[in-house]
N, C-alpha and C. Protein backbone atom coordinates (compact mmCIF):
# COMPACT_ATOMS: atom_id res chain seq x y z
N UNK A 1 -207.65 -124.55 -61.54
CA UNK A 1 -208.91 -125.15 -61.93
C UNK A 1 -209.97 -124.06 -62.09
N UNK A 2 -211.16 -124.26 -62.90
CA UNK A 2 -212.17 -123.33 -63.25
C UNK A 2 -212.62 -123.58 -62.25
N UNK A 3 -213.52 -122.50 -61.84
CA UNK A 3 -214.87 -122.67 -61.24
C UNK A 3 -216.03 -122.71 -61.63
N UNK A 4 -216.05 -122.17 -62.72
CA UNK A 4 -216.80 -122.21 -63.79
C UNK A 4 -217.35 -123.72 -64.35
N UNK A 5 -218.49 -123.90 -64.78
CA UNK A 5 -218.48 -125.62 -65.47
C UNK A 5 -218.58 -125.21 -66.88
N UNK A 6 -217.97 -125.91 -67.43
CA UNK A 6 -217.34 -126.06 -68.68
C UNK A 6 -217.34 -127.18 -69.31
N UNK A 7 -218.30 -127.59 -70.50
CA UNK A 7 -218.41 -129.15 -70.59
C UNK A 7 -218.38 -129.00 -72.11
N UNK A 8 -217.23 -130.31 -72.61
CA UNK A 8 -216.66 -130.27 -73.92
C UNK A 8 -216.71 -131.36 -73.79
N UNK A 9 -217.81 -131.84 -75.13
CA UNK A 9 -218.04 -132.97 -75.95
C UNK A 9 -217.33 -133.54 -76.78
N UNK A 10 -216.38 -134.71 -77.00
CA UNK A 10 -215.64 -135.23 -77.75
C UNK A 10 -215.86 -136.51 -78.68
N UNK A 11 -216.34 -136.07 -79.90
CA UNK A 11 -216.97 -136.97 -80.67
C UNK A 11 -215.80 -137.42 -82.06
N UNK A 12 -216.19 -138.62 -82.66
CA UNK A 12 -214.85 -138.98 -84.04
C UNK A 12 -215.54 -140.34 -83.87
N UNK A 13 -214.90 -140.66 -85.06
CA UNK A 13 -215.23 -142.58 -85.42
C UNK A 13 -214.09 -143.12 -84.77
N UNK A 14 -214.15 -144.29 -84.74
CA UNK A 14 -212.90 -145.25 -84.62
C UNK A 14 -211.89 -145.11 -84.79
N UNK A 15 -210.83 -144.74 -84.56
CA UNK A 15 -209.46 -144.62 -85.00
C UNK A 15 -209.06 -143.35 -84.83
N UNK A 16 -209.63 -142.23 -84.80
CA UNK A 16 -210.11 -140.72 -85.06
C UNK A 16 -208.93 -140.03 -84.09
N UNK A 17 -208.62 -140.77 -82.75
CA UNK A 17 -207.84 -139.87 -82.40
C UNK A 17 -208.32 -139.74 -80.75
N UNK A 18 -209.57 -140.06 -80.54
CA UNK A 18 -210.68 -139.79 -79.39
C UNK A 18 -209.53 -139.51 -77.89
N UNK A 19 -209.38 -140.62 -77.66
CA UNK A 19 -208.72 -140.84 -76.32
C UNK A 19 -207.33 -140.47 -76.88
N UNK A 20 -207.05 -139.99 -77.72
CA UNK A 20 -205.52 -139.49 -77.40
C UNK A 20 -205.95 -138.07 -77.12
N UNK A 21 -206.89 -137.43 -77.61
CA UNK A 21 -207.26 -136.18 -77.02
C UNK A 21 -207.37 -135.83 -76.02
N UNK A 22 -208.40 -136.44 -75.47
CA UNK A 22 -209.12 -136.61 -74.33
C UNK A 22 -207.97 -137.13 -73.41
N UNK A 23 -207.19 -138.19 -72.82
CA UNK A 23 -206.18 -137.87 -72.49
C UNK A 23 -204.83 -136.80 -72.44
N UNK A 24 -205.11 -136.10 -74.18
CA UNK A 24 -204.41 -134.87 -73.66
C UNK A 24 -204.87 -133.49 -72.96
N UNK A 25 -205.89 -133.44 -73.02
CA UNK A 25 -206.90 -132.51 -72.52
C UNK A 25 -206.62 -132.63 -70.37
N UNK A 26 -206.56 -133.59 -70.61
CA UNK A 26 -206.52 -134.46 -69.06
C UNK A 26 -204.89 -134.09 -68.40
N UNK A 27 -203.94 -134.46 -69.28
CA UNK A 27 -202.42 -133.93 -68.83
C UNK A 27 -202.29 -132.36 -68.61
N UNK A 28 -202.74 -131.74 -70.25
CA UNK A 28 -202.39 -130.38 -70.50
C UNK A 28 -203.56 -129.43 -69.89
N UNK A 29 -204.86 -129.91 -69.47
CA UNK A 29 -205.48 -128.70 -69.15
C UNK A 29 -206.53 -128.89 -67.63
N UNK A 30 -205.88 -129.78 -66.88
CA UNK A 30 -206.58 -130.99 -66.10
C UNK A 30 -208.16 -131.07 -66.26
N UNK A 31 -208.51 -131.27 -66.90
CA UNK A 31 -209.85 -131.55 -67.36
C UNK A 31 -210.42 -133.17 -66.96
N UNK A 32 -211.44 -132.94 -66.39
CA UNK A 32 -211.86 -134.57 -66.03
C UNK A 32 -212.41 -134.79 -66.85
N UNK A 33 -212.28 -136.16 -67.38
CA UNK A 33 -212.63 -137.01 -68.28
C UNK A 33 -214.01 -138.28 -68.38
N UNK A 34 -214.65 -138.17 -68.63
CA UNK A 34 -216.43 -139.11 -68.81
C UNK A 34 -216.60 -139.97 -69.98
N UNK A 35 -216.97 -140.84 -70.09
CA UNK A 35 -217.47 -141.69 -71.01
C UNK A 35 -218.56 -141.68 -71.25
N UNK A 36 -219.68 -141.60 -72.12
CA UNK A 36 -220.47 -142.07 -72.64
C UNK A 36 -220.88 -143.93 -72.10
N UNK A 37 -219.80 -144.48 -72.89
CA UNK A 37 -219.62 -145.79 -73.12
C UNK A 37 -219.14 -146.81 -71.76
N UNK A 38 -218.55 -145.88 -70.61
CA UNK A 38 -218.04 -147.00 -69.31
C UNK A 38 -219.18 -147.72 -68.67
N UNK A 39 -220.27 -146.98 -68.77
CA UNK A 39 -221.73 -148.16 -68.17
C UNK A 39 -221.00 -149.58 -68.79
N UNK A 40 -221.66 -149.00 -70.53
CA UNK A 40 -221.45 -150.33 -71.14
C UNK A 40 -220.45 -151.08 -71.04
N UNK A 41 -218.94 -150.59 -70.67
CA UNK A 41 -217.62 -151.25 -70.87
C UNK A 41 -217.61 -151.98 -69.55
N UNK A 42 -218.18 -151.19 -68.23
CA UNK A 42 -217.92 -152.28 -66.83
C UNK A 42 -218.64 -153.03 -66.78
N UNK A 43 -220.39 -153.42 -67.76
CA UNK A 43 -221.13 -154.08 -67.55
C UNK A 43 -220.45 -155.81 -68.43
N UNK A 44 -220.08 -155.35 -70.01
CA UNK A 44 -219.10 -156.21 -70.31
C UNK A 44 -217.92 -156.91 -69.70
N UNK A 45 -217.10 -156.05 -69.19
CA UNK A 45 -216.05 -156.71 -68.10
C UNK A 45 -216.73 -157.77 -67.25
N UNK A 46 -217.58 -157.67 -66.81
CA UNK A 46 -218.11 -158.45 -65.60
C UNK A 46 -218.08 -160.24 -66.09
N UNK A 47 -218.31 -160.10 -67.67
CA UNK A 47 -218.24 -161.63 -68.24
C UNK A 47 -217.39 -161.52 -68.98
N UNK A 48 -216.41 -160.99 -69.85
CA UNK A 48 -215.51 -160.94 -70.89
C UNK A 48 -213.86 -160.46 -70.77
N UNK A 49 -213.06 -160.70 -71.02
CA UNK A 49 -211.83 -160.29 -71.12
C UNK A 49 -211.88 -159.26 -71.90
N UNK A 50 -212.21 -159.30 -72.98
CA UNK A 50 -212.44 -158.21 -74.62
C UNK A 50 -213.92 -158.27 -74.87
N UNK A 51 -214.25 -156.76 -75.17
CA UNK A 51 -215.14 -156.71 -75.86
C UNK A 51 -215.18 -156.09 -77.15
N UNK A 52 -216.00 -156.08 -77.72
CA UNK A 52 -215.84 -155.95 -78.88
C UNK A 52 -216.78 -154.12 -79.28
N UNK A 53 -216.57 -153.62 -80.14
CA UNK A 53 -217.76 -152.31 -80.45
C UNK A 53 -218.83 -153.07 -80.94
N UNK A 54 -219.47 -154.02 -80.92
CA UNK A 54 -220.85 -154.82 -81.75
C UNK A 54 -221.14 -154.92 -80.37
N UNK A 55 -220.62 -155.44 -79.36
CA UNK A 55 -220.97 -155.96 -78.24
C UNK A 55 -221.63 -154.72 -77.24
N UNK A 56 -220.51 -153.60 -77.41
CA UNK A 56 -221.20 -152.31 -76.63
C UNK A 56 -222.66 -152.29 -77.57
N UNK A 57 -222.34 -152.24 -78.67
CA UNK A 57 -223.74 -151.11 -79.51
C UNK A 57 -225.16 -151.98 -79.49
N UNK A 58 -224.87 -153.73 -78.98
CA UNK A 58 -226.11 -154.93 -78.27
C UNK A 58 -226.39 -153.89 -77.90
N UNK A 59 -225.95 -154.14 -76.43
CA UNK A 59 -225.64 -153.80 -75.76
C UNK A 59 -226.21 -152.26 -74.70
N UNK A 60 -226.08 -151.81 -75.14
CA UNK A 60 -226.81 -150.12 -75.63
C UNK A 60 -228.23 -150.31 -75.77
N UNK A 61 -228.63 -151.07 -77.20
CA UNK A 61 -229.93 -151.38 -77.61
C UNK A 61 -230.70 -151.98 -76.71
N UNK A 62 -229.96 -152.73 -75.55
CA UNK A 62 -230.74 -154.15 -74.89
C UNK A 62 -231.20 -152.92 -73.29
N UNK A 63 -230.05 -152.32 -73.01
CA UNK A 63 -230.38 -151.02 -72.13
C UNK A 63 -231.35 -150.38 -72.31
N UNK A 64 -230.73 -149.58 -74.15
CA UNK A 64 -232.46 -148.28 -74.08
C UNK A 64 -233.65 -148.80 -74.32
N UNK A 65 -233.91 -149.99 -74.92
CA UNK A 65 -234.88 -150.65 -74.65
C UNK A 65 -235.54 -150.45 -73.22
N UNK A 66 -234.48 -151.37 -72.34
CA UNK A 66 -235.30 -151.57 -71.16
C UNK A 66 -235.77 -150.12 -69.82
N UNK A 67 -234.50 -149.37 -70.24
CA UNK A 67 -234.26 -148.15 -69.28
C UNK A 67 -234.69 -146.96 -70.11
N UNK A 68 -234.75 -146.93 -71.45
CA UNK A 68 -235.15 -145.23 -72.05
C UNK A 68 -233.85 -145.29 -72.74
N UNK A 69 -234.11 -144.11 -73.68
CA UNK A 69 -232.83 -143.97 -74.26
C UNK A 69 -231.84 -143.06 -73.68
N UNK A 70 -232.39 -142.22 -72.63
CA UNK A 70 -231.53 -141.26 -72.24
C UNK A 70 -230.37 -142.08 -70.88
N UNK A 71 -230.68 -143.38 -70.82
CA UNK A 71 -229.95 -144.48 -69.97
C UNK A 71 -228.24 -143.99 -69.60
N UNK A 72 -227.30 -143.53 -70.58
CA UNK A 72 -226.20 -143.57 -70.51
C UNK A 72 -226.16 -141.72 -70.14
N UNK A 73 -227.17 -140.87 -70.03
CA UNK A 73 -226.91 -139.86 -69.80
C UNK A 73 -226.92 -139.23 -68.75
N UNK A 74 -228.01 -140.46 -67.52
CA UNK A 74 -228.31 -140.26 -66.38
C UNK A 74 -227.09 -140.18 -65.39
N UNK A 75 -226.25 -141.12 -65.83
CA UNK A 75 -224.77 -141.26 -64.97
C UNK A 75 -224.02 -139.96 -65.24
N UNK A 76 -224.18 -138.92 -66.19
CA UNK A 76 -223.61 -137.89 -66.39
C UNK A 76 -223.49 -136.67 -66.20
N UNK A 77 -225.24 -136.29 -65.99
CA UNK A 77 -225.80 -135.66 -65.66
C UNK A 77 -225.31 -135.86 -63.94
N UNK A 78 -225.23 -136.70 -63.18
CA UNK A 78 -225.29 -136.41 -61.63
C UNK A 78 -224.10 -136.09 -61.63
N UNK A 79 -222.99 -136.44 -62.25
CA UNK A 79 -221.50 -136.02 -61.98
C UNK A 79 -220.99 -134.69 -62.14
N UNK A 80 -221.77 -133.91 -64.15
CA UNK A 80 -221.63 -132.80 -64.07
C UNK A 80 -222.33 -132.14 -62.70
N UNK A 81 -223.51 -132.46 -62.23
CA UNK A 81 -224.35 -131.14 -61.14
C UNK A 81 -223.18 -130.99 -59.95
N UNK A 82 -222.21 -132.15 -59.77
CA UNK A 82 -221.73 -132.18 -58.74
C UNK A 82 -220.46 -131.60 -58.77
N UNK A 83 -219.92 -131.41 -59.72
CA UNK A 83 -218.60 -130.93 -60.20
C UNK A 83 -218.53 -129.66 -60.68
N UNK A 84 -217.32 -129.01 -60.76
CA UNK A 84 -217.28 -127.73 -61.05
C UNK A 84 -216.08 -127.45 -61.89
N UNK A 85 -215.14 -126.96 -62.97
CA UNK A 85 -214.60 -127.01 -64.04
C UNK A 85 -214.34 -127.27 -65.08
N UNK A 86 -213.91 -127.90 -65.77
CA UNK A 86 -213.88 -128.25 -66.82
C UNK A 86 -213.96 -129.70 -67.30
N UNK A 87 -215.00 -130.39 -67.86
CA UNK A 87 -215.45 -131.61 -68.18
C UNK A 87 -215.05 -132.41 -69.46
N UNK A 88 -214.64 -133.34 -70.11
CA UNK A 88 -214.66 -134.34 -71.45
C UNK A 88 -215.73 -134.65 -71.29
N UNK A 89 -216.38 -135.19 -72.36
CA UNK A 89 -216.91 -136.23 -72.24
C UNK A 89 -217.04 -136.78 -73.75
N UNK A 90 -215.76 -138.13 -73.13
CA UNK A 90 -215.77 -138.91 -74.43
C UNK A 90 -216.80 -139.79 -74.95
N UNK A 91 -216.81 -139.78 -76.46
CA UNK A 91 -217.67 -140.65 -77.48
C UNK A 91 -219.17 -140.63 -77.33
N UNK A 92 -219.28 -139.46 -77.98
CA UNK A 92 -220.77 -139.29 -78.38
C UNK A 92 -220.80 -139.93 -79.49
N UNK A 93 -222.24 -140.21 -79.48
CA UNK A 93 -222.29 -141.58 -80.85
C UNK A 93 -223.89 -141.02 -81.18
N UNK A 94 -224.83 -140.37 -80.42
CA UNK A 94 -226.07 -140.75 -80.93
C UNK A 94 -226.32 -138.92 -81.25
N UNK A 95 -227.41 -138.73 -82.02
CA UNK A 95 -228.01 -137.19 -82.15
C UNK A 95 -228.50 -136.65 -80.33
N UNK A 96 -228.84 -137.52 -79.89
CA UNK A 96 -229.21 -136.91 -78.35
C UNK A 96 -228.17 -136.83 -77.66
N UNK A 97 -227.45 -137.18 -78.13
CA UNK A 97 -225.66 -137.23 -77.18
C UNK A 97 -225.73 -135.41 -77.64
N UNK A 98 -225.41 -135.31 -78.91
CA UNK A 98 -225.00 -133.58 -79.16
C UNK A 98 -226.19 -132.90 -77.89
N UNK A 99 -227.55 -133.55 -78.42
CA UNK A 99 -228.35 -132.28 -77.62
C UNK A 99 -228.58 -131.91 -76.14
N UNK A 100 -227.72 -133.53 -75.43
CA UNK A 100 -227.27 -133.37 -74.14
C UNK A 100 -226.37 -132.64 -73.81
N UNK A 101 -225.14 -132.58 -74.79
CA UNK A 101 -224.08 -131.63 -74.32
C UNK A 101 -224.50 -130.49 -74.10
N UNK A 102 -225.35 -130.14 -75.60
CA UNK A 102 -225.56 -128.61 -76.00
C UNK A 102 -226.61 -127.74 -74.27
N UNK A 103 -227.28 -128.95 -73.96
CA UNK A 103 -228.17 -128.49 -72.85
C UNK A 103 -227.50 -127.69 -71.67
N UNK A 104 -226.12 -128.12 -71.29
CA UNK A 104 -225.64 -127.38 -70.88
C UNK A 104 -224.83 -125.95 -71.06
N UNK A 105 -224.82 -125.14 -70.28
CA UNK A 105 -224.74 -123.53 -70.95
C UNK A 105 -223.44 -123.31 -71.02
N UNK A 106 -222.72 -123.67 -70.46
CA UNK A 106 -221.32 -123.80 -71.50
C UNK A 106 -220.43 -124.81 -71.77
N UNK A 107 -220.86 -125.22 -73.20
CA UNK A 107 -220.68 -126.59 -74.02
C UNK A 107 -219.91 -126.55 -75.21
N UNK A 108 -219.41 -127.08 -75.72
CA UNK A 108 -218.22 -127.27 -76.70
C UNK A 108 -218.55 -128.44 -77.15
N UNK A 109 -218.57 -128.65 -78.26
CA UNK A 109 -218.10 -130.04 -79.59
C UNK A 109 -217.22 -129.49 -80.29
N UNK A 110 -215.82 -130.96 -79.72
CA UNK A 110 -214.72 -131.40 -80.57
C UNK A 110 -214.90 -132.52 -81.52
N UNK A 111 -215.14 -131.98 -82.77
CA UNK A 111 -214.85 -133.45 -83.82
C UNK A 111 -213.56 -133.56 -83.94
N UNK A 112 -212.99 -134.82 -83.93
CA UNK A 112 -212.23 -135.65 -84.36
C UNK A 112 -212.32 -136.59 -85.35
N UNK A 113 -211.44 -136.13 -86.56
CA UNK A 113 -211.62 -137.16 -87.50
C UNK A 113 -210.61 -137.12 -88.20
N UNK A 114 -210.40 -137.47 -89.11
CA UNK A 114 -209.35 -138.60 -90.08
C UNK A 114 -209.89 -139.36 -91.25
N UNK A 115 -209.26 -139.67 -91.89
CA UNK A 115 -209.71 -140.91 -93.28
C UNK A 115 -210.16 -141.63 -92.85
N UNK A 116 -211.04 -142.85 -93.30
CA UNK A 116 -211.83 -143.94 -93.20
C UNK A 116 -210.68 -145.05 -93.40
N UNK A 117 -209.46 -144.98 -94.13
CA UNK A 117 -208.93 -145.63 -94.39
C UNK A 117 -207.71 -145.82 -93.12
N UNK A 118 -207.10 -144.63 -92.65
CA UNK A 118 -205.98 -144.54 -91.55
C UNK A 118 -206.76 -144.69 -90.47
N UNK A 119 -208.28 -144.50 -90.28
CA UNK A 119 -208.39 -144.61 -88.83
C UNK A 119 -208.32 -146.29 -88.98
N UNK A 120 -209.09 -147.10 -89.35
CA UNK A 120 -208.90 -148.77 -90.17
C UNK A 120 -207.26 -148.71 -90.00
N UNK A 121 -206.32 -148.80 -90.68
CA UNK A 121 -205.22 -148.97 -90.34
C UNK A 121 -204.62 -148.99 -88.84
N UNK A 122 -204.90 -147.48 -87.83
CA UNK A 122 -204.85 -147.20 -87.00
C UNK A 122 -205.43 -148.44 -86.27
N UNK A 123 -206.28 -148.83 -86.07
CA UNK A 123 -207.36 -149.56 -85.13
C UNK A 123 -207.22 -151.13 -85.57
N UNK A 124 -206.53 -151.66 -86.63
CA UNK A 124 -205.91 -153.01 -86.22
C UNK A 124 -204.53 -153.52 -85.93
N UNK A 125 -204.30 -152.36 -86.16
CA UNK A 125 -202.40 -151.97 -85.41
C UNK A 125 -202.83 -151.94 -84.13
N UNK A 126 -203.90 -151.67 -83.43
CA UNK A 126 -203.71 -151.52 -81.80
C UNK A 126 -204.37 -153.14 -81.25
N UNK A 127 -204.65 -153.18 -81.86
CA UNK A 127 -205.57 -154.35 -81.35
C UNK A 127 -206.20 -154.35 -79.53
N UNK A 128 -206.97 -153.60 -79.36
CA UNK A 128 -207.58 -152.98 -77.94
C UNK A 128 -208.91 -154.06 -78.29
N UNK A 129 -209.95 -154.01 -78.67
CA UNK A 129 -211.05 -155.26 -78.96
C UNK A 129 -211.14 -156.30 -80.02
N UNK A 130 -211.50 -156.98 -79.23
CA UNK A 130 -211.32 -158.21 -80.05
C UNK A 130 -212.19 -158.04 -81.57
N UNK A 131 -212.93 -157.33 -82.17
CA UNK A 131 -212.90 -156.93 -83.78
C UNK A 131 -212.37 -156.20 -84.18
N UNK A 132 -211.08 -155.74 -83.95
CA UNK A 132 -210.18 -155.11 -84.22
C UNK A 132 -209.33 -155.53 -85.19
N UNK A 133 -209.03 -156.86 -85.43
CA UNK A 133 -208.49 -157.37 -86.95
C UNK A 133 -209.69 -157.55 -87.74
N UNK A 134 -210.63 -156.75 -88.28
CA UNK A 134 -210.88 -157.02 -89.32
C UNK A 134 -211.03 -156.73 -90.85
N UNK A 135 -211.38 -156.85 -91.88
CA UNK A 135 -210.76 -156.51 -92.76
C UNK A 135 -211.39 -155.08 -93.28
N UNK A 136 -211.26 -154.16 -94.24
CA UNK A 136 -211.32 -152.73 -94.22
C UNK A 136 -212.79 -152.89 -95.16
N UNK A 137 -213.22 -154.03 -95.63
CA UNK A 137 -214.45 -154.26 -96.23
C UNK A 137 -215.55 -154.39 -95.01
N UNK A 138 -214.97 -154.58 -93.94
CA UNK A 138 -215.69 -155.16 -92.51
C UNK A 138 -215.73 -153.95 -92.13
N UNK A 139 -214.80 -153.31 -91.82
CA UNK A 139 -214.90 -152.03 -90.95
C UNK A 139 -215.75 -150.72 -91.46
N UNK A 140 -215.72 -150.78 -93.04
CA UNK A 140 -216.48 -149.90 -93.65
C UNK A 140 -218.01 -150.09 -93.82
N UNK A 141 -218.20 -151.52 -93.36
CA UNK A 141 -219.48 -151.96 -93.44
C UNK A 141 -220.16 -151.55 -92.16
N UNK A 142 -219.05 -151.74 -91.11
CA UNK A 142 -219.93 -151.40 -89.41
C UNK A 142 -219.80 -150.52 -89.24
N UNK A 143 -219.11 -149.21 -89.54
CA UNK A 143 -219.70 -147.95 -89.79
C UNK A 143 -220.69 -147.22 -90.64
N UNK A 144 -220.97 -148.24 -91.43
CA UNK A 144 -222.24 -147.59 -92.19
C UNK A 144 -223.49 -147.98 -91.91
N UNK A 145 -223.43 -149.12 -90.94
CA UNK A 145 -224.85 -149.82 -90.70
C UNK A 145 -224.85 -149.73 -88.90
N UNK A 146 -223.66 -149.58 -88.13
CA UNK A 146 -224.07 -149.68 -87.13
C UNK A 146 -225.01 -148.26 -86.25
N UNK A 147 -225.87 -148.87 -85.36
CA UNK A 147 -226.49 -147.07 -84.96
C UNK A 147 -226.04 -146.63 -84.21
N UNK A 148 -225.03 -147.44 -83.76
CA UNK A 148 -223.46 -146.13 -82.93
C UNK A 148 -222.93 -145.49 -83.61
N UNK A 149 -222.72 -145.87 -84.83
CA UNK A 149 -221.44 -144.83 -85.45
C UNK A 149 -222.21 -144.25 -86.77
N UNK A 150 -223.27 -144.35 -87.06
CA UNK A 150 -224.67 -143.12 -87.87
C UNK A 150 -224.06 -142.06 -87.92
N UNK A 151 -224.86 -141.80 -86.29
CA UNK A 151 -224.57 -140.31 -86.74
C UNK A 151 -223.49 -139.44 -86.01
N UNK A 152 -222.60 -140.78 -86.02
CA UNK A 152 -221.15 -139.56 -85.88
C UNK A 152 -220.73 -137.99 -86.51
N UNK A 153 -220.78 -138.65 -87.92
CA UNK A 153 -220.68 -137.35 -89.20
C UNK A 153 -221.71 -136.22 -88.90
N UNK A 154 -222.68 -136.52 -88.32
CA UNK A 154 -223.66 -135.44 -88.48
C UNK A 154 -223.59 -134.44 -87.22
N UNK A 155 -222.90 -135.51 -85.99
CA UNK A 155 -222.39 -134.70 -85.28
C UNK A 155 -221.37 -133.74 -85.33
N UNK A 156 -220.49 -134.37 -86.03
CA UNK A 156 -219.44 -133.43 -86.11
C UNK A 156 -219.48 -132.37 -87.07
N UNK A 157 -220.87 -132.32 -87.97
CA UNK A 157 -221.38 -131.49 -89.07
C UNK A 157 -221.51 -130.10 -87.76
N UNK A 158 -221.89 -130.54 -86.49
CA UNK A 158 -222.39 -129.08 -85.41
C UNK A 158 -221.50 -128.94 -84.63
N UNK A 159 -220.19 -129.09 -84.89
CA UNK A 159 -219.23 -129.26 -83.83
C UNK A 159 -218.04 -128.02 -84.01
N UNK A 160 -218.28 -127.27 -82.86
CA UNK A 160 -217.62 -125.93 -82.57
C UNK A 160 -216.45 -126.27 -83.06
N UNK A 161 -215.52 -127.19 -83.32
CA UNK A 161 -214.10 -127.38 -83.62
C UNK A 161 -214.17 -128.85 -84.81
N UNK A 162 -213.64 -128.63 -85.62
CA UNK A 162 -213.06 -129.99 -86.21
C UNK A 162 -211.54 -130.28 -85.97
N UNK A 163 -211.25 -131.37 -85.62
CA UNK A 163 -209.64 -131.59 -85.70
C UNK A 163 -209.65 -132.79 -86.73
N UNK A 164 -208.65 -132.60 -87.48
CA UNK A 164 -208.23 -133.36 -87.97
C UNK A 164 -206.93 -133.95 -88.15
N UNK A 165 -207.13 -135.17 -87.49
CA UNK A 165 -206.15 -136.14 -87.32
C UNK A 165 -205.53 -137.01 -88.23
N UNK A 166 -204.73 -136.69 -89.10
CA UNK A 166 -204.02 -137.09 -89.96
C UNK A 166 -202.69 -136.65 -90.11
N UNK A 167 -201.95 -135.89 -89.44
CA UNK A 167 -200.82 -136.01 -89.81
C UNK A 167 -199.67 -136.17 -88.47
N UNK A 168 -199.13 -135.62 -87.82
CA UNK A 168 -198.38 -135.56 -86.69
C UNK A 168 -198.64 -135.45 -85.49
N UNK A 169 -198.40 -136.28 -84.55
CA UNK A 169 -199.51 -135.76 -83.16
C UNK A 169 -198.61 -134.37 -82.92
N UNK A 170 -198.12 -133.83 -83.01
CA UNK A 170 -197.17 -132.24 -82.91
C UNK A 170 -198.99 -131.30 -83.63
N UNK A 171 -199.20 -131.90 -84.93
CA UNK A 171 -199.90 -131.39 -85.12
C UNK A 171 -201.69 -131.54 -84.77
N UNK A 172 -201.67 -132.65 -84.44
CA UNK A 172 -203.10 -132.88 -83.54
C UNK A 172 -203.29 -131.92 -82.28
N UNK A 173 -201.55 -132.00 -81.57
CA UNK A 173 -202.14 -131.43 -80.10
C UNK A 173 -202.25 -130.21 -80.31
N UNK A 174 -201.49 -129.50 -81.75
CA UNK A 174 -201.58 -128.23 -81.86
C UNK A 174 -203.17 -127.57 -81.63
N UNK A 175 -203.80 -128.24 -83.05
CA UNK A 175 -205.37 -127.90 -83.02
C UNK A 175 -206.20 -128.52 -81.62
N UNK A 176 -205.59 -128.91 -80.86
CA UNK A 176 -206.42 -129.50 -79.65
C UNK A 176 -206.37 -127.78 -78.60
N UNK A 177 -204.97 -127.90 -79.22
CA UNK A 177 -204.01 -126.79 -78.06
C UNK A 177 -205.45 -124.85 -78.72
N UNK A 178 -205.30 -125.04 -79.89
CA UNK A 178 -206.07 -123.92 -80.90
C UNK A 178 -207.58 -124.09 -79.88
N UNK A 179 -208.40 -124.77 -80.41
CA UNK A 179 -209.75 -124.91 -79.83
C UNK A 179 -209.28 -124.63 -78.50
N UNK A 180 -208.75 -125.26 -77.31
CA UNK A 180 -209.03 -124.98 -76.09
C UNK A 180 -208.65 -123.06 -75.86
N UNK A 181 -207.77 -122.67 -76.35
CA UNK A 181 -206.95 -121.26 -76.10
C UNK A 181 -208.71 -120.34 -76.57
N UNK A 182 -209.61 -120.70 -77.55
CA UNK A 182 -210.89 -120.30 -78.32
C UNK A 182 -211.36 -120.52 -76.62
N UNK A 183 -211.90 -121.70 -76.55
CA UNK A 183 -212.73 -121.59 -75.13
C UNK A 183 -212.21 -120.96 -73.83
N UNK A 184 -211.01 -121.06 -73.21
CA UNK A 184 -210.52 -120.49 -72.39
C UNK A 184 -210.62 -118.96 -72.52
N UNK A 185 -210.52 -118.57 -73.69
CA UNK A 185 -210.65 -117.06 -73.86
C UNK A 185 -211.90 -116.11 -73.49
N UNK A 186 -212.73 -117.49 -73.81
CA UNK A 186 -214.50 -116.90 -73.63
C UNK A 186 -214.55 -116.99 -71.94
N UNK A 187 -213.65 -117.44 -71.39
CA UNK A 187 -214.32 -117.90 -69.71
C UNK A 187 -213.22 -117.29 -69.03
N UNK A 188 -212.66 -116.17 -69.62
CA UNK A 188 -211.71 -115.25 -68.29
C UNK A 188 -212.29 -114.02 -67.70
């Protein structure tokens, strides 16, 4: 394990690949793993079986409203001060998500991405939330209007690594395997 803190941001749309990373990051390099999004996901559980991504991104809105917008960053912030090696932290979704990562002094953005069309394919083959069957006219619509998934692209426009997830996970973990060997190199 580092001693060092080391905090790598893991951003992509829907389908992108996110948590297969981030779980491999977790096997292959024991890296602890953070959400962005678990506020929102245990606050949903509490009434729902499934939730849906419309329901987090209420959801979100009905929070930074009431708490600030920096609401989902506060839980993150106390975990990094307390911890020491190497950090995920999955699904950045907003422009202050990047500039939270970046705040810390040694920070990494992984984009993850893929077609608009295979991650859609990908993501009603799994069926994990309940809007998960819907149709690719639907899905292209709530990525273009929702303000979770904005400014994904623009994040990953500043993101120390792009992966792209489209062809073999042989070849996903490769470039997962590429970027980390880049950061590890800087911290020996």
């Amino acid at each position: 394990m580092y001693k060092e803190k080391i905090v790598i941001g893991l951003v992509g749309e829907t389908g992108s690949g996110k948590d297969t990373v981030a779980h491999y990051l977790k096997r292959r390099y024991d890296v602890d793993l953070l959400r962005f999004s678990r506020p929102l996901k245990k606050t949903l559980e509490l009434f729902f079986d499934q939730s849906s991504k419309e329901d987090q991104a209420w959801l979100y809105d009905v929070f930074k409203e009431r708490f600030g917008e920096d609401v989902l960053h506060r839980g993150v912030v106390q975990y990094v001060a307390h911890h020491n090696g190497i950090m995920a932290i999955n699904g950045m979704r907003m422009m202050m998500d990047l500039e939270f990562i970046r705040s810390f002094e040694n920070s990494y953005i992984m984009y993850i991405t893929a077609q608009q069309k295979l991650r859609w394919q990908r993501v009603t083959s799994r069926g994990e939330k309940s809007d998960d069957d819907q149709t690719f006219d639907e899905f292209k619509k709530f990525e273009s209007t929702a303000e979770t998934e904005k400014a994904i692209p623009k994040i990953g426009a500043d993101a120390d690594f792009v992966i792209k997830n489209e062809g073999s996970m042989d070849d996903l973990l490769w470039q997962v395997d590429d970027a980390m060997k880049a950061i590890l190199k800087k911290h020996r």
